[in-house]
C-alpha atoms as a PDB file:
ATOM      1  CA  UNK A   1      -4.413  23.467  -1.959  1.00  0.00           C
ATOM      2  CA  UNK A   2      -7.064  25.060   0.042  1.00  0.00           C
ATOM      3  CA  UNK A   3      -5.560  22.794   3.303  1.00  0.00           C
ATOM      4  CA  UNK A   4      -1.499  22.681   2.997  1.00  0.00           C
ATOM      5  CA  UNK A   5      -0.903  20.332   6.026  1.00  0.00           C
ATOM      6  CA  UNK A   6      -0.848  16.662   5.935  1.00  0.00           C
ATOM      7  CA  UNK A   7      -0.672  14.478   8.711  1.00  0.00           C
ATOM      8  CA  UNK A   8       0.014  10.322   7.566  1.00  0.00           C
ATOM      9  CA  UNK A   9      -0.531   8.674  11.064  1.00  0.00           C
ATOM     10  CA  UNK A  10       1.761   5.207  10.553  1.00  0.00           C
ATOM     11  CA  UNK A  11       4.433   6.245   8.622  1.00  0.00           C
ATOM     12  CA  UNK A  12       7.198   4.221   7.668  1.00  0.00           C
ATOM     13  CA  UNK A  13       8.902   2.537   5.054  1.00  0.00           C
ATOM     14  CA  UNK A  14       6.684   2.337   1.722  1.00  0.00           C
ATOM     15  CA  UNK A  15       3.267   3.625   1.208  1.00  0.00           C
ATOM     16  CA  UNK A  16       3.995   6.279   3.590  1.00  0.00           C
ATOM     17  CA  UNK A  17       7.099   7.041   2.095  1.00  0.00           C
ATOM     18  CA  UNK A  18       6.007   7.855  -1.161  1.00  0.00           C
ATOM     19  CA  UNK A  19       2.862   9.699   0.264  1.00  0.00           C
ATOM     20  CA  UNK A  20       5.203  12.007   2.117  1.00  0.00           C
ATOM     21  CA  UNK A  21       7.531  12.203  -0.874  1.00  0.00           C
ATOM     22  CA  UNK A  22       4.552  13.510  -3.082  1.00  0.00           C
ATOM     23  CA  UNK A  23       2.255  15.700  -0.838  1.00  0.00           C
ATOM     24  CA  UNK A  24       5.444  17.396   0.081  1.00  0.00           C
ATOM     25  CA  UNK A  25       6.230  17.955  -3.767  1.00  0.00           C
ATOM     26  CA  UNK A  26       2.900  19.032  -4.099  1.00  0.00           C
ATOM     27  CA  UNK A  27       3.828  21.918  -1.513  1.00  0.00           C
ATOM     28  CA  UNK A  28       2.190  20.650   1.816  1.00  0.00           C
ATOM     29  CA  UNK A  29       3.607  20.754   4.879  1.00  0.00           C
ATOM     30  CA  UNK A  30       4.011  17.304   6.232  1.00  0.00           C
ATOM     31  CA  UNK A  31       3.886  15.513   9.514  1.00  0.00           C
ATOM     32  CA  UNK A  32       4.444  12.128  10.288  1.00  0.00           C
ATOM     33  CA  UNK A  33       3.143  10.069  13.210  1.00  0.00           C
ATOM     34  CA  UNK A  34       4.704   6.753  13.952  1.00  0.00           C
ATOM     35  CA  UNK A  35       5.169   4.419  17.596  1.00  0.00           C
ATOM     36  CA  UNK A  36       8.634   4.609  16.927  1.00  0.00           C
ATOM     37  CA  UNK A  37      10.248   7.486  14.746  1.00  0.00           C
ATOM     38  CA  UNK A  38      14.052   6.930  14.873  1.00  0.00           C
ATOM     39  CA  UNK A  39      13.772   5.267  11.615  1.00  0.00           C
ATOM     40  CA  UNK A  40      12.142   8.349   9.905  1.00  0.00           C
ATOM     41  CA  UNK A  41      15.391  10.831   9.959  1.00  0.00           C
ATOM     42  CA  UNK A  42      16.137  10.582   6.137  1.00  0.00           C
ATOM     43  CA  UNK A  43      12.704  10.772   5.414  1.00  0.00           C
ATOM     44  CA  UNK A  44      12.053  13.903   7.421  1.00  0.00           C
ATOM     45  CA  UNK A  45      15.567  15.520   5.975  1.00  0.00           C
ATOM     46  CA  UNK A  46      14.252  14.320   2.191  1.00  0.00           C
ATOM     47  CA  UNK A  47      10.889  15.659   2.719  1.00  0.00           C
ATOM     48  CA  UNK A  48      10.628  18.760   5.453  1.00  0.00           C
ATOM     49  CA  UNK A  49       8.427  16.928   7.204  1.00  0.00           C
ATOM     50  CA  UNK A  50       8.198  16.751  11.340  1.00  0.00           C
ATOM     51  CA  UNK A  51       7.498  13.552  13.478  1.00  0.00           C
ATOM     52  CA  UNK A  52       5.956  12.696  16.303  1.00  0.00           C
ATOM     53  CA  UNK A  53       6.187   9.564  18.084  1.00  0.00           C
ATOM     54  CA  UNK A  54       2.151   8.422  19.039  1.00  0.00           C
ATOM     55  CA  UNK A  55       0.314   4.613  19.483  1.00  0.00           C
ATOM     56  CA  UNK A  56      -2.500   5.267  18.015  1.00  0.00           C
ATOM     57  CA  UNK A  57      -4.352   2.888  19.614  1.00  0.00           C
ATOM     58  CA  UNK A  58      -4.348   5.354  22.873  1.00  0.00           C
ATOM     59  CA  UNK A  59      -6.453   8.421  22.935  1.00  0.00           C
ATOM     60  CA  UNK A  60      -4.498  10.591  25.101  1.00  0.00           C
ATOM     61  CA  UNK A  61      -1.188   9.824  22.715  1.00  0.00           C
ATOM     62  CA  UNK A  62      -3.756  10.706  19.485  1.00  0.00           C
ATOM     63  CA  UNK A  63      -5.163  14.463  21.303  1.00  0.00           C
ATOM     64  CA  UNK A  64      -1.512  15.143  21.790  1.00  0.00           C
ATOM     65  CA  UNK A  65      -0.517  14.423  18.468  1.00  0.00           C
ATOM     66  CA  UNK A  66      -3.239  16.903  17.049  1.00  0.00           C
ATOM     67  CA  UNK A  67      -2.646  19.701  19.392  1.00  0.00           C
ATOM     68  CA  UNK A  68       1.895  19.265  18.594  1.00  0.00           C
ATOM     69  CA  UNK A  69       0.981  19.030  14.870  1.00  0.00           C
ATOM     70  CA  UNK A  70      -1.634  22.255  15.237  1.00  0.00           C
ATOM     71  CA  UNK A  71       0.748  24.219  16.831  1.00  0.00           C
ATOM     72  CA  UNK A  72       3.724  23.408  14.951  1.00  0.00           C
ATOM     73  CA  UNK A  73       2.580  23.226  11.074  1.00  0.00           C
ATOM     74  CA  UNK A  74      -1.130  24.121  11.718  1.00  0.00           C
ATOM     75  CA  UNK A  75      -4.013  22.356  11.016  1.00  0.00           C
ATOM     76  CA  UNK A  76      -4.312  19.066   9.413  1.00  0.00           C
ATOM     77  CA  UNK A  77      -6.369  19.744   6.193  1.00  0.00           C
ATOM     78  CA  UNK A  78      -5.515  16.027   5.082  1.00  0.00           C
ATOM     79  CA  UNK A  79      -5.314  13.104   7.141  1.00  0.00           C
ATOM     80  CA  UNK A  80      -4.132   9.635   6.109  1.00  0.00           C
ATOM     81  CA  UNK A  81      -4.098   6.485   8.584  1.00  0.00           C
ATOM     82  CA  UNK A  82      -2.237   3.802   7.524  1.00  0.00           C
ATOM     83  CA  UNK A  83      -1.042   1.407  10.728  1.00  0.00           C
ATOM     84  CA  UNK A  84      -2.346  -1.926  11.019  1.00  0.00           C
ATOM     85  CA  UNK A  85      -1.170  -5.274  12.614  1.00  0.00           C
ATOM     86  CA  UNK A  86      -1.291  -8.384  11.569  1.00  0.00           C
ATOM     87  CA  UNK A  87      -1.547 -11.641  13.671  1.00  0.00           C
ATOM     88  CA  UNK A  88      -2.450 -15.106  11.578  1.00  0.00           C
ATOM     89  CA  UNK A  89      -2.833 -18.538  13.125  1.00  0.00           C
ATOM     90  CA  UNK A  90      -5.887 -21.099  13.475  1.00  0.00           C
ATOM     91  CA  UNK A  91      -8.712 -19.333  15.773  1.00  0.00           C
ATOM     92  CA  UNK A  92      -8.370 -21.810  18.290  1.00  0.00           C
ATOM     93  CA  UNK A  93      -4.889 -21.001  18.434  1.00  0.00           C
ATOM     94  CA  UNK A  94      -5.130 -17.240  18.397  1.00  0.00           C
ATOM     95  CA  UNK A  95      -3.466 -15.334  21.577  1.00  0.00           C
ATOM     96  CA  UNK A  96      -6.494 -13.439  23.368  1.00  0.00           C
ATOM     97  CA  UNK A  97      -3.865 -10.185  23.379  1.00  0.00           C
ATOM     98  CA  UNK A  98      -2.524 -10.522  20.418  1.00  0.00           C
ATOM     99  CA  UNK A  99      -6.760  -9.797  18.905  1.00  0.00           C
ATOM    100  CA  UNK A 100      -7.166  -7.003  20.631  1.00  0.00           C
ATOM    101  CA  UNK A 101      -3.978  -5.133  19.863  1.00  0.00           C
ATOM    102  CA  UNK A 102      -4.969  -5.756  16.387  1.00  0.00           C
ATOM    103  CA  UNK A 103      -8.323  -4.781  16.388  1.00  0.00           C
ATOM    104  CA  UNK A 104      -6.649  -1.526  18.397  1.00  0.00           C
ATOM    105  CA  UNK A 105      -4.502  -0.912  16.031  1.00  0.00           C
ATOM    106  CA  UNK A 106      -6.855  -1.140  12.533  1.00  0.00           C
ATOM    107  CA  UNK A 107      -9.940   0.155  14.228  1.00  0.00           C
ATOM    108  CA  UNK A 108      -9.918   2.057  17.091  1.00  0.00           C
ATOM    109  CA  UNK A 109      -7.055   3.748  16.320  1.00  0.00           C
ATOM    110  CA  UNK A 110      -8.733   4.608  13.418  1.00  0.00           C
ATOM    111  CA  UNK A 111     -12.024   6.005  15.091  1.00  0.00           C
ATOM    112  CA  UNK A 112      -9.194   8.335  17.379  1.00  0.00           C
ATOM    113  CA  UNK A 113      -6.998   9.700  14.699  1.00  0.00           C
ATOM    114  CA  UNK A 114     -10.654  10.716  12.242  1.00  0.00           C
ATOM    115  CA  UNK A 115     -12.249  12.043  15.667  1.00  0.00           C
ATOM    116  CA  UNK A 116      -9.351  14.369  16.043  1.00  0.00           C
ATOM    117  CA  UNK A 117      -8.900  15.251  12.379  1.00  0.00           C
ATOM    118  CA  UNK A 118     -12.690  16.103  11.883  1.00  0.00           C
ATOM    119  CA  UNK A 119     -12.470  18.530  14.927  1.00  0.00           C
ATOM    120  CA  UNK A 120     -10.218  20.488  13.366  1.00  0.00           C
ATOM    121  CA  UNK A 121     -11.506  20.440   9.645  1.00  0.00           C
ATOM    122  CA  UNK A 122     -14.758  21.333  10.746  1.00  0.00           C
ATOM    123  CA  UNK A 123     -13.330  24.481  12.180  1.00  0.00           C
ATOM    124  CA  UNK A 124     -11.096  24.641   8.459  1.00  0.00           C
ATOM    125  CA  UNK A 125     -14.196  24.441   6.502  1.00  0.00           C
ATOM    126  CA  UNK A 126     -13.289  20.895   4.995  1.00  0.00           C
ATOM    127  CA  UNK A 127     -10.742  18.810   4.531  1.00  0.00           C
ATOM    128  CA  UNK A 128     -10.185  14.718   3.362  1.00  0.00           C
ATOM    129  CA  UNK A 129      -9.347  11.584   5.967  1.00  0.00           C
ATOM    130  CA  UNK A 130      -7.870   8.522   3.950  1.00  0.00           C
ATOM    131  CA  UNK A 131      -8.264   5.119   5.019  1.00  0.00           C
ATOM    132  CA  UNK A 132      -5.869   2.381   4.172  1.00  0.00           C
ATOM    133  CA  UNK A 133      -8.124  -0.548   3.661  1.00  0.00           C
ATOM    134  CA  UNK A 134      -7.170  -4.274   2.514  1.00  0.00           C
ATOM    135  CA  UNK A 135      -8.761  -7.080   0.819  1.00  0.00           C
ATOM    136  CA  UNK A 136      -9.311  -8.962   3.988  1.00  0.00           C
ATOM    137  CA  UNK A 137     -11.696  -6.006   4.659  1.00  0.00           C
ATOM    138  CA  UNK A 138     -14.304  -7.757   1.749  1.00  0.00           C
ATOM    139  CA  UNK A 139     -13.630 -11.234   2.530  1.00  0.00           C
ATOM    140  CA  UNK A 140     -12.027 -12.997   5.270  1.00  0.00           C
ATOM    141  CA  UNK A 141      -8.914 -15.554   4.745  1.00  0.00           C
ATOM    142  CA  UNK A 142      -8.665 -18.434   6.710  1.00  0.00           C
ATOM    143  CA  UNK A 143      -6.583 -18.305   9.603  1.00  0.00           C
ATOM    144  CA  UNK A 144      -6.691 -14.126   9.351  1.00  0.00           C
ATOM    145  CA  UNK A 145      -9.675 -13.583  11.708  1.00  0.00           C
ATOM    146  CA  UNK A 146      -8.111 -10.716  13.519  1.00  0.00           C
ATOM    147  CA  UNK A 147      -7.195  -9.057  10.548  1.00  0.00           C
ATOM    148  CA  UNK A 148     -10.619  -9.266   8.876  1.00  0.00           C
ATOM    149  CA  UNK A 149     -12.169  -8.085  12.169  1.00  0.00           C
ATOM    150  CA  UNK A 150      -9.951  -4.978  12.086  1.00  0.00           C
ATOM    151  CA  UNK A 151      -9.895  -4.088   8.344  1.00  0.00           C
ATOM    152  CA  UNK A 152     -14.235  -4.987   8.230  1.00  0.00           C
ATOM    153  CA  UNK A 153     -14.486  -2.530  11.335  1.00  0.00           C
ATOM    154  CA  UNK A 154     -11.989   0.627   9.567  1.00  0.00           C
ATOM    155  CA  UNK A 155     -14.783  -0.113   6.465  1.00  0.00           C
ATOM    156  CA  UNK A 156     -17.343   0.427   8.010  1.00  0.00           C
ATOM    157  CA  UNK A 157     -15.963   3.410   9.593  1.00  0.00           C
ATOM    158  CA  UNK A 158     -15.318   4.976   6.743  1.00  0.00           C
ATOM    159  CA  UNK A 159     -18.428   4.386   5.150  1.00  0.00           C
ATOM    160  CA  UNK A 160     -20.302   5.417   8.133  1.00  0.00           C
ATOM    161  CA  UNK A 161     -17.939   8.593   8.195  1.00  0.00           C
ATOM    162  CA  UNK A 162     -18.733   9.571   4.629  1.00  0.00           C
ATOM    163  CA  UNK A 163     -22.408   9.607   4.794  1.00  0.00           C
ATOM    164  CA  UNK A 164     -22.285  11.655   7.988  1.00  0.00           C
ATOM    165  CA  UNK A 165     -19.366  14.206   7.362  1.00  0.00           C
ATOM    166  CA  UNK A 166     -19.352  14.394   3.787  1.00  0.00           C
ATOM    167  CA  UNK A 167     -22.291  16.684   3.416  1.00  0.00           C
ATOM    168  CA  UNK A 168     -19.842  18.916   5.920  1.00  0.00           C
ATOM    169  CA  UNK A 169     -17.490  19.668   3.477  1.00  0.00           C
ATOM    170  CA  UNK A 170     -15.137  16.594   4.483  1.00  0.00           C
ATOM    171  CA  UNK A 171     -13.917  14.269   2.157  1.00  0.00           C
ATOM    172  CA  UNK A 172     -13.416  10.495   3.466  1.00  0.00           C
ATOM    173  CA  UNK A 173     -12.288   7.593   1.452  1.00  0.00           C
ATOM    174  CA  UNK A 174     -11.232   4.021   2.102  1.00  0.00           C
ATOM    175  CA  UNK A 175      -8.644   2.508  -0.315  1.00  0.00           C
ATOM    176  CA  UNK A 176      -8.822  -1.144  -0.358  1.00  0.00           C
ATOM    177  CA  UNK A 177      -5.280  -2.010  -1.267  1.00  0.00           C
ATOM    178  CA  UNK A 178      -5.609  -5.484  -2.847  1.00  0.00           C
ATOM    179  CA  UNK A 179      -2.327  -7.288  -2.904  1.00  0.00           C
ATOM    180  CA  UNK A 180       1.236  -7.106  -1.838  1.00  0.00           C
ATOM    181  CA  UNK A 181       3.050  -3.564  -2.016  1.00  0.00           C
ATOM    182  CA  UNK A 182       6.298  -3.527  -4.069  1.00  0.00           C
ATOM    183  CA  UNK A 183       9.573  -2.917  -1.606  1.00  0.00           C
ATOM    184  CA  UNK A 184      12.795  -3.654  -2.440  1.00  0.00           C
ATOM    185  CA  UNK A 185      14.086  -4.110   0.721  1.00  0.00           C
ATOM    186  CA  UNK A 186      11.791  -6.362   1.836  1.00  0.00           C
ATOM    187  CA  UNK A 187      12.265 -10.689   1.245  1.00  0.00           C
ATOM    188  CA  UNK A 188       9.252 -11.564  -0.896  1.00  0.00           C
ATOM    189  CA  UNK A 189       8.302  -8.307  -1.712  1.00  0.00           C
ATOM    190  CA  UNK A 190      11.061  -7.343  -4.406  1.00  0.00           C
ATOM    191  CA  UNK A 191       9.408  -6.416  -7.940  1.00  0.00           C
ATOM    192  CA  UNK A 192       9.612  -8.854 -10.233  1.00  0.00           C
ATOM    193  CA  UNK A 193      11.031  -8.775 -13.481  1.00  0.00           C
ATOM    194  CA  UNK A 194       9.588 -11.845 -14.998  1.00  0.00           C
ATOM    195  CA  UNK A 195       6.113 -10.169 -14.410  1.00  0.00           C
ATOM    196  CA  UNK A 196       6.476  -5.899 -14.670  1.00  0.00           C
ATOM    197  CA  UNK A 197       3.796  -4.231 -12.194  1.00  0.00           C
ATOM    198  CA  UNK A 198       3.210  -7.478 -10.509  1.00  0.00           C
ATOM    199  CA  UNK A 199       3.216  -5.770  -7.206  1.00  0.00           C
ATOM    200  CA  UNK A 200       1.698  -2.848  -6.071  1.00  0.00           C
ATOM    201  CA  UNK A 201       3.826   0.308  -6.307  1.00  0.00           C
ATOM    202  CA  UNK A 202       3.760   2.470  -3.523  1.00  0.00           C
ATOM    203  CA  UNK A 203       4.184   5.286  -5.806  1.00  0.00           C
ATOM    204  CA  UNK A 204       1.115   5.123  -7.873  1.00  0.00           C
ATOM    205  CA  UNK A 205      -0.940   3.989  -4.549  1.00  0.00           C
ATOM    206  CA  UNK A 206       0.034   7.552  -3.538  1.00  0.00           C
ATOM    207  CA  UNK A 207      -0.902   9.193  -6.317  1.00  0.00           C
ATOM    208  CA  UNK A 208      -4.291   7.709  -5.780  1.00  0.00           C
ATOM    209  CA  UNK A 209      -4.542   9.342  -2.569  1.00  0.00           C
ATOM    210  CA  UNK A 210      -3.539  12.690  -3.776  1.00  0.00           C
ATOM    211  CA  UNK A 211      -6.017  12.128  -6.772  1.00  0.00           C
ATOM    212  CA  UNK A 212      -8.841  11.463  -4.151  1.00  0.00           C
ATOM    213  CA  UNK A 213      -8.294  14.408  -1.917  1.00  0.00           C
ATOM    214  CA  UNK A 214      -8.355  16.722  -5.007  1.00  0.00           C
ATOM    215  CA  UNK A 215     -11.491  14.867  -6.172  1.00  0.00           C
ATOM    216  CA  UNK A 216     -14.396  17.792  -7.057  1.00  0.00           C
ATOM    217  CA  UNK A 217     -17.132  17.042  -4.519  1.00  0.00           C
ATOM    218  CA  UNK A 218     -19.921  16.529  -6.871  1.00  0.00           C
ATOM    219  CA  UNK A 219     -18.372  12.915  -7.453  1.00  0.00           C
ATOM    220  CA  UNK A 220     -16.600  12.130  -4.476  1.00  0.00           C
ATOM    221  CA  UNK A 221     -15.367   8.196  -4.073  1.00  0.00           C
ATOM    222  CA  UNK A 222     -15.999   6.865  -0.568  1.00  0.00           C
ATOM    223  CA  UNK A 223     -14.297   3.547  -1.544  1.00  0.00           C
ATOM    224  CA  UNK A 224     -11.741   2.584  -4.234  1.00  0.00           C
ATOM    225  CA  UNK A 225      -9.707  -0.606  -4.571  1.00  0.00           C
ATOM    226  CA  UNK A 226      -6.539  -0.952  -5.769  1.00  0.00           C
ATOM    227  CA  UNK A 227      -4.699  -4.198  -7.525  1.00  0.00           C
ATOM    228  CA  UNK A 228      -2.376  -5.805  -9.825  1.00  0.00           C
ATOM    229  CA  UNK A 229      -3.335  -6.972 -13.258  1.00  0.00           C
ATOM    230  CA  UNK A 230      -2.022 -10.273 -11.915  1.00  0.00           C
ATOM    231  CA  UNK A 231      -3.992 -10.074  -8.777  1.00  0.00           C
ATOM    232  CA  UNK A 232      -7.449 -12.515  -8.890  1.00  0.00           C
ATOM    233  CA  UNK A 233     -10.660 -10.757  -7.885  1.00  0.00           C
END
């Protein structure tokens, strides 16, 4: 890898799991952002990787997550953001608060994190920023408004992103993960065995990231989506 240091911004239980797991197989050095990182000792031990506790969603917290992770590891060289929040109810019903911490969360936090990551990868030379997208960033669902808002916003970030920076050498892609992630330890989430690779796996959603970032640029993806063979388009 030209950039060895990868910073997933949301990281938890799951996706960012496995993309820790893997991009720290694959040799990188790893840092992991979360609001809360008590839960992310194994991981850390299991991986190598460092945390740092940040809200995205607050641009002082975001600078000071880039300057700890430069000076510690170096340079992010691949940057993954992968919080969201989720708030569902009819509009009328919808908390004023609970909107904008959501829209915080999915969007601005998302224009933050990339702001910071492109500073440094433009000094670097290059680098890739990976979005995690949903379905509800197509096509709303009913009672999901806040959730579209967000997820339609991060889209058009990224695509917005890609036309501008990827002429610069940097890589950005927004993976529209379309359907429910596969975790064990979650009720209604468990695999199923009636129906084998019914739900996402949050191994081979990883392994699409790593396959994007090492994407030649002559035929770089700004957008992929990701589903189930069971999943309806």
């Amino acid at each position: 890898m030209a950039q060895d240091t990868a910073l997933i911004v949301g990281a938890g239980a799951g996706l960012s799991a496995s993309l820790a797991r893997l991009f720290a197989g694959e040799g990188m050095q790893v840092a992991l952002a979360s609001r809360s990182v008590e839960d992310l000792g194994a991981l850390c031990q299991e991986t190598s990787a460092r945390a740092y506790p940040c809200d995205a969603g607050e641009p002082e917290q975001v600078a000071e997550l880039f300057r700890a992770v430069r000076a510690d590891v170096g340079t992010p060289g691949v940057v993954v953001y992968n919080p969201s929040f989720r708030v569902r109810g009819p509009l009328v019903e919808l908390d004023p608060a609970d909107v904008e911490k959501s829209l915080r969360i999915s969007a601005f936090g998302a224009f933050l994190v990339a702001q910071q990551a492109v500073k440094g990868m433009l000094e670097l030379g290059g680098g890739t920023i990976l979005l995690t997208g949903a379905s509800a960033g197509v096509k709303g669902y009913p009672q999901s408004a806040p959730f579209a808002m967000g997820k339609f916003a991060l889209r058009g970030l990224a695509q917005s992103m890609a036309r501008e920076l990827q002429p610069q050498n940097i890589h950005v892609a927004h993976v529209v993960v379309d359907g429910a992630i596969a975790n064990p330890n979650r009720a209604g989430y468990e695999p199923d065995p009636a129906n084998p690779d019914s739900r996402l796996d949050p191994d081979a959603i990883a392994q699409t990231y790593l396959d994007l970032h090492r994407q030649q640029r002559s035929a770089w993806a700004w957008e992929i989506e990701l589903r189930p063979w069971v999943e309806r388009f």
